[in-house]
C-alpha atoms as a PDB file:
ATOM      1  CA  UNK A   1     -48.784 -25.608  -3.463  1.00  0.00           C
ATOM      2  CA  UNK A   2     -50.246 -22.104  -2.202  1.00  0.00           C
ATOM      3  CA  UNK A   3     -47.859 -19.044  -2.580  1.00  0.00           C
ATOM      4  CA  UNK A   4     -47.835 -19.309   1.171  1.00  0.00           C
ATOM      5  CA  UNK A   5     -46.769 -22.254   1.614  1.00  0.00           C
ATOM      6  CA  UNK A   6     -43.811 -21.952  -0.641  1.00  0.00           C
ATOM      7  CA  UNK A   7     -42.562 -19.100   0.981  1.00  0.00           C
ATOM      8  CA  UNK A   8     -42.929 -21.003   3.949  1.00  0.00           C
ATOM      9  CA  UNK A   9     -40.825 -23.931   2.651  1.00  0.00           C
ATOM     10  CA  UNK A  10     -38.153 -21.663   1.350  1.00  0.00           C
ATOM     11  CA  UNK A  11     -37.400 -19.278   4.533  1.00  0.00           C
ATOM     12  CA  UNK A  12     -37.380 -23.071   6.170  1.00  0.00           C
ATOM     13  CA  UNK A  13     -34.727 -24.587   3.794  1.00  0.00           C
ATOM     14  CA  UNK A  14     -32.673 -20.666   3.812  1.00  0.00           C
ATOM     15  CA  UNK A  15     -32.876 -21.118   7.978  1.00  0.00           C
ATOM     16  CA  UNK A  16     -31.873 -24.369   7.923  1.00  0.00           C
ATOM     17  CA  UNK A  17     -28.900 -23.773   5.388  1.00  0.00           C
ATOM     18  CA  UNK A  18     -27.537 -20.678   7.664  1.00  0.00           C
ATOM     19  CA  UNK A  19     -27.065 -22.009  10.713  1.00  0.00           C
ATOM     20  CA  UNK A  20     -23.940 -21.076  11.880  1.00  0.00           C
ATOM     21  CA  UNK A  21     -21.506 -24.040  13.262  1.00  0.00           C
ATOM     22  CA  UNK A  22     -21.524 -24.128  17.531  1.00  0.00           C
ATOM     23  CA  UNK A  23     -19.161 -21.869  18.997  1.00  0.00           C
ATOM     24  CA  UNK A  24     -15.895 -22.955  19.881  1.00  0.00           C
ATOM     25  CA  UNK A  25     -14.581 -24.269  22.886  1.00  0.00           C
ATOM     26  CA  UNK A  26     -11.447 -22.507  23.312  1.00  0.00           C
ATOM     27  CA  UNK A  27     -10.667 -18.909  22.005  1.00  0.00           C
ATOM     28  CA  UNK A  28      -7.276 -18.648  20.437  1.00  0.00           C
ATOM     29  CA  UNK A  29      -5.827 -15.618  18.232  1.00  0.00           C
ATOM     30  CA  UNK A  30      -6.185 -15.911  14.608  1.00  0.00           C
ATOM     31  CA  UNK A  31      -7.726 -18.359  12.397  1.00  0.00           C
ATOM     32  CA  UNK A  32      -8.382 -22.169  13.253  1.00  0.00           C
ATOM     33  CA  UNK A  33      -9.573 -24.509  10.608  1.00  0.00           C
ATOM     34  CA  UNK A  34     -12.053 -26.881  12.663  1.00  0.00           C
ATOM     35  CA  UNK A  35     -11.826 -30.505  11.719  1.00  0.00           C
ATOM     36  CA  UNK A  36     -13.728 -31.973  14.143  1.00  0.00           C
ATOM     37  CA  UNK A  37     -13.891 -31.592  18.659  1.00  0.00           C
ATOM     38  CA  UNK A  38     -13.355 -34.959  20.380  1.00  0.00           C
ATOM     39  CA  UNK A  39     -14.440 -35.073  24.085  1.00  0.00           C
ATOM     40  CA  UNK A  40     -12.596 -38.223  25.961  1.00  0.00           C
ATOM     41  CA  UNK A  41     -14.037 -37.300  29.542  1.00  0.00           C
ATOM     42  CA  UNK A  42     -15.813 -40.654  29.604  1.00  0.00           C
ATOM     43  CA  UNK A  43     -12.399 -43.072  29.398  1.00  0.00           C
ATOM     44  CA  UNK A  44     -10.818 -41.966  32.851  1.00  0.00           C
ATOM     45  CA  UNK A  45      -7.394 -40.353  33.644  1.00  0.00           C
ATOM     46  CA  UNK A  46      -5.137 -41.963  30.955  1.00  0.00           C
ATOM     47  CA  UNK A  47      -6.813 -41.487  27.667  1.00  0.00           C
ATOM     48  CA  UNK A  48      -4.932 -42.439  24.212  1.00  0.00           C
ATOM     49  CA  UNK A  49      -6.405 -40.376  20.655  1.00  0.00           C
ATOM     50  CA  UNK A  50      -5.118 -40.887  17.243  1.00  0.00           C
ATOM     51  CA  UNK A  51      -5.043 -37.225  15.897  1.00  0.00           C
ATOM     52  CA  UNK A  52      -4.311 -36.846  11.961  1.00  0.00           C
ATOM     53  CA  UNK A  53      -2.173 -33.426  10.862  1.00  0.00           C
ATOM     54  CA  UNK A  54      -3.327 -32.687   7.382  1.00  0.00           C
ATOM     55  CA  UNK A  55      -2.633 -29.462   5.011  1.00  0.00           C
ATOM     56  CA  UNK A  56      -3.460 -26.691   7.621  1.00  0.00           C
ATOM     57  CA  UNK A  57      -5.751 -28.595  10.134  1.00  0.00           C
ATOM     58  CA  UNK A  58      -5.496 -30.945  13.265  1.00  0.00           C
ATOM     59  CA  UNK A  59      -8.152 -33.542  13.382  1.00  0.00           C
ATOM     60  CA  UNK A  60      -9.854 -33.400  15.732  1.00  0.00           C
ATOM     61  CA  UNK A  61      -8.928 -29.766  16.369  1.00  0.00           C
ATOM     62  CA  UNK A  62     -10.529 -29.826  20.053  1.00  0.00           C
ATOM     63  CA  UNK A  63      -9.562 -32.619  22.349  1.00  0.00           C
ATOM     64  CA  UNK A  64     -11.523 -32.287  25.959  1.00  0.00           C
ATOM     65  CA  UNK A  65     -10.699 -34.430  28.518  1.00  0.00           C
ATOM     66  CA  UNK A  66     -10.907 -34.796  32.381  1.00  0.00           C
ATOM     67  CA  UNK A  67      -8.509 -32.404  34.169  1.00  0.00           C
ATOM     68  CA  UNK A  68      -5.278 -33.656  35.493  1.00  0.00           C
ATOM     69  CA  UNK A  69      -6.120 -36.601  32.905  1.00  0.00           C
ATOM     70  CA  UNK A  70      -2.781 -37.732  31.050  1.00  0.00           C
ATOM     71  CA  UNK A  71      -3.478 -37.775  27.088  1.00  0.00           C
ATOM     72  CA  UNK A  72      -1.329 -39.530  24.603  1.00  0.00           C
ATOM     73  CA  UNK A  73      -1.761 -38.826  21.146  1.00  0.00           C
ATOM     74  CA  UNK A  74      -0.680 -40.614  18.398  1.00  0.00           C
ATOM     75  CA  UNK A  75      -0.409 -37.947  15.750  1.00  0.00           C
ATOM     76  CA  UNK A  76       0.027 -39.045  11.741  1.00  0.00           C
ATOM     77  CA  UNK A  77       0.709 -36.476   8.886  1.00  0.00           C
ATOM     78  CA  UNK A  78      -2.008 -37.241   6.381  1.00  0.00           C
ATOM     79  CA  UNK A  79      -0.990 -34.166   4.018  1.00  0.00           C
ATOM     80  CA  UNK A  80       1.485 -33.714   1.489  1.00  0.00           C
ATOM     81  CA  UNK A  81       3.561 -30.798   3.526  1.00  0.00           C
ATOM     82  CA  UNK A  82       5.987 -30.740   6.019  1.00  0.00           C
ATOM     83  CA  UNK A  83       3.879 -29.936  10.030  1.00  0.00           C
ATOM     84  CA  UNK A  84       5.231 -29.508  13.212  1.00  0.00           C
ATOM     85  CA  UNK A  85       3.469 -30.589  16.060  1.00  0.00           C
ATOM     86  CA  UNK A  86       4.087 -27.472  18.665  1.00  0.00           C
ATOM     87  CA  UNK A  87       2.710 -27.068  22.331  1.00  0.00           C
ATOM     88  CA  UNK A  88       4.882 -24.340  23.940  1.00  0.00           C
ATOM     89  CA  UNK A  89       4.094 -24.732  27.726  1.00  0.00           C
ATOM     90  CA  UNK A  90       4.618 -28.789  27.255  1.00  0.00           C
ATOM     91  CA  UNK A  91       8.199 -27.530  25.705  1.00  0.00           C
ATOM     92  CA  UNK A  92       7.106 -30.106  22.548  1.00  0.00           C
ATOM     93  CA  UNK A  93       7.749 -29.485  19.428  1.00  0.00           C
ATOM     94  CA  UNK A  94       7.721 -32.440  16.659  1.00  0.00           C
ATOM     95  CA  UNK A  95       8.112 -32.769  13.011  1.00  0.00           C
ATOM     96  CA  UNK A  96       6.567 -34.413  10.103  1.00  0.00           C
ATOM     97  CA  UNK A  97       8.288 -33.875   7.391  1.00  0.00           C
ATOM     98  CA  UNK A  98       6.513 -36.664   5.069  1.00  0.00           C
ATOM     99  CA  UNK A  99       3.264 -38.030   4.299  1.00  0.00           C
ATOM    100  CA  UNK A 100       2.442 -41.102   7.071  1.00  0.00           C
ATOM    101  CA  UNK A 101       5.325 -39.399   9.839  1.00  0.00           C
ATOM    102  CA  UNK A 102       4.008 -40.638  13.038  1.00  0.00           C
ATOM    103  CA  UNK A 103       4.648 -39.627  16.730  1.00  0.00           C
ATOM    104  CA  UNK A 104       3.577 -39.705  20.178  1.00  0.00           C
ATOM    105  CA  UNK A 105       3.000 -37.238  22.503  1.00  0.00           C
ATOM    106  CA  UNK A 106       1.590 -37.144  26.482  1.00  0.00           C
ATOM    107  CA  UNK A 107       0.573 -33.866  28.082  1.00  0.00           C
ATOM    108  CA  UNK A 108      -0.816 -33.345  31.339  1.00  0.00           C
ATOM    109  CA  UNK A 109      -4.849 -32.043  30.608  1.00  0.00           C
ATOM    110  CA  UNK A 110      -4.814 -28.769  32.421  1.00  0.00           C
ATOM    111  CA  UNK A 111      -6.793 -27.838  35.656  1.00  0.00           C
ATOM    112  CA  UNK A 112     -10.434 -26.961  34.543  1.00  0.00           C
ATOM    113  CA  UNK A 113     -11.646 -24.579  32.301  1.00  0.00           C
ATOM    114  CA  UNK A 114      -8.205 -24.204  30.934  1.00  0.00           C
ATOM    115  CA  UNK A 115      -6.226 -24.859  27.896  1.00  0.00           C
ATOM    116  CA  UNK A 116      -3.124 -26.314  25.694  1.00  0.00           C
ATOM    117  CA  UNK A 117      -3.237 -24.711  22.185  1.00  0.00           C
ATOM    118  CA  UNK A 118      -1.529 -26.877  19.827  1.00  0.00           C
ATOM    119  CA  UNK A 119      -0.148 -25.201  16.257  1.00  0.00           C
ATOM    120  CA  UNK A 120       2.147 -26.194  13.315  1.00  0.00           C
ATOM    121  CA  UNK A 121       4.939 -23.213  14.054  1.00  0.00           C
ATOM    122  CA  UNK A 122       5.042 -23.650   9.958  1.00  0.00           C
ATOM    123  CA  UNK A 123       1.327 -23.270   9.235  1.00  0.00           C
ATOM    124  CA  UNK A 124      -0.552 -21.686  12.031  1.00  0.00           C
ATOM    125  CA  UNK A 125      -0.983 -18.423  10.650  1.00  0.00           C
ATOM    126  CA  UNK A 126      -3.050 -20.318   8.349  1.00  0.00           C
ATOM    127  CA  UNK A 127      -5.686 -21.792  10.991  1.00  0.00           C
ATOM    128  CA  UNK A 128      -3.244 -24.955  11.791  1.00  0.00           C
ATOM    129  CA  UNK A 129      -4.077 -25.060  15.148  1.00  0.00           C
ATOM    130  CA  UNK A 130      -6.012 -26.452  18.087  1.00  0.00           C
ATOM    131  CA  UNK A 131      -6.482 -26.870  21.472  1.00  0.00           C
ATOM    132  CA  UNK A 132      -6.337 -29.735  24.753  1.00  0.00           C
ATOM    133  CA  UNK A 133      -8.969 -28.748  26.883  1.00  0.00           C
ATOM    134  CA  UNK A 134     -10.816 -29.878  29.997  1.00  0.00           C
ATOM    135  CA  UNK A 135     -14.683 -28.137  31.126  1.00  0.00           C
ATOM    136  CA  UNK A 136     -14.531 -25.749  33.943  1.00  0.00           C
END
């Protein structure tokens, strides 16, 4: 292989490592570890998504759906820690206090282009936290 053409190859495999993840959906304050964006628009107006809350994340961690849509989520604490499951404007707030704690929640999507954030009140600080959205 030329000396060219390596070079080449490299800057190819060094672009192709750097790419930076997409943007995300929703901007909310402080850190959010993203495990994974779910978009539901497709099922209709009464959607139902199993969400898992592990050690510091939400998965998935954005949830988009149609707006007005009413989303249940069945919501099961994979980690080892004690979560909450917090949406202030819904006025829910659930805990997990065990590995395999389940519950249910239904929100309202909101009106387009807007946004529920979701957060553990015990571990949001460090990037436990998401959001219910729906496309403007």
């Amino acid at each position: 292989m030329t000396r060219l053409a390596a070079l080449a190859l490299a800057g190819a495999m060094l672009g192709a490592s750097c790419r930076s993840a997409p943007p995300p959906p929703v901007a909310m304050t402080g850190r959010v570890v993203e495990k994974g964006r779910e978009d539901v628009t497709a099922r209709g107006s009464d959607v139902r998504v199993g969400m898992d809350s592990g050690d510091d994340y939400f998965s998935p961690t954005y949830l988009k759906a149609r707006p007005g849509a009413r989303a249940t989520l069945d919501i099961t604490n994979v980690g080892t820690i004690a979560h909450t499951f917090t949406i202030d404007p819904a006025h829910i707030g659930r805990t997990f206090g065990r590995k395999g704690d389940q519950t249910t929640v239904s929100v309202v999507v909101p009106a387009a282009g807007q946004a529920l954030v979701f957060y553990c009140k015990y571990h949001r600080e460090a990037g436990m936290q998401g959001a219910l959205y729906s496309a403007p």
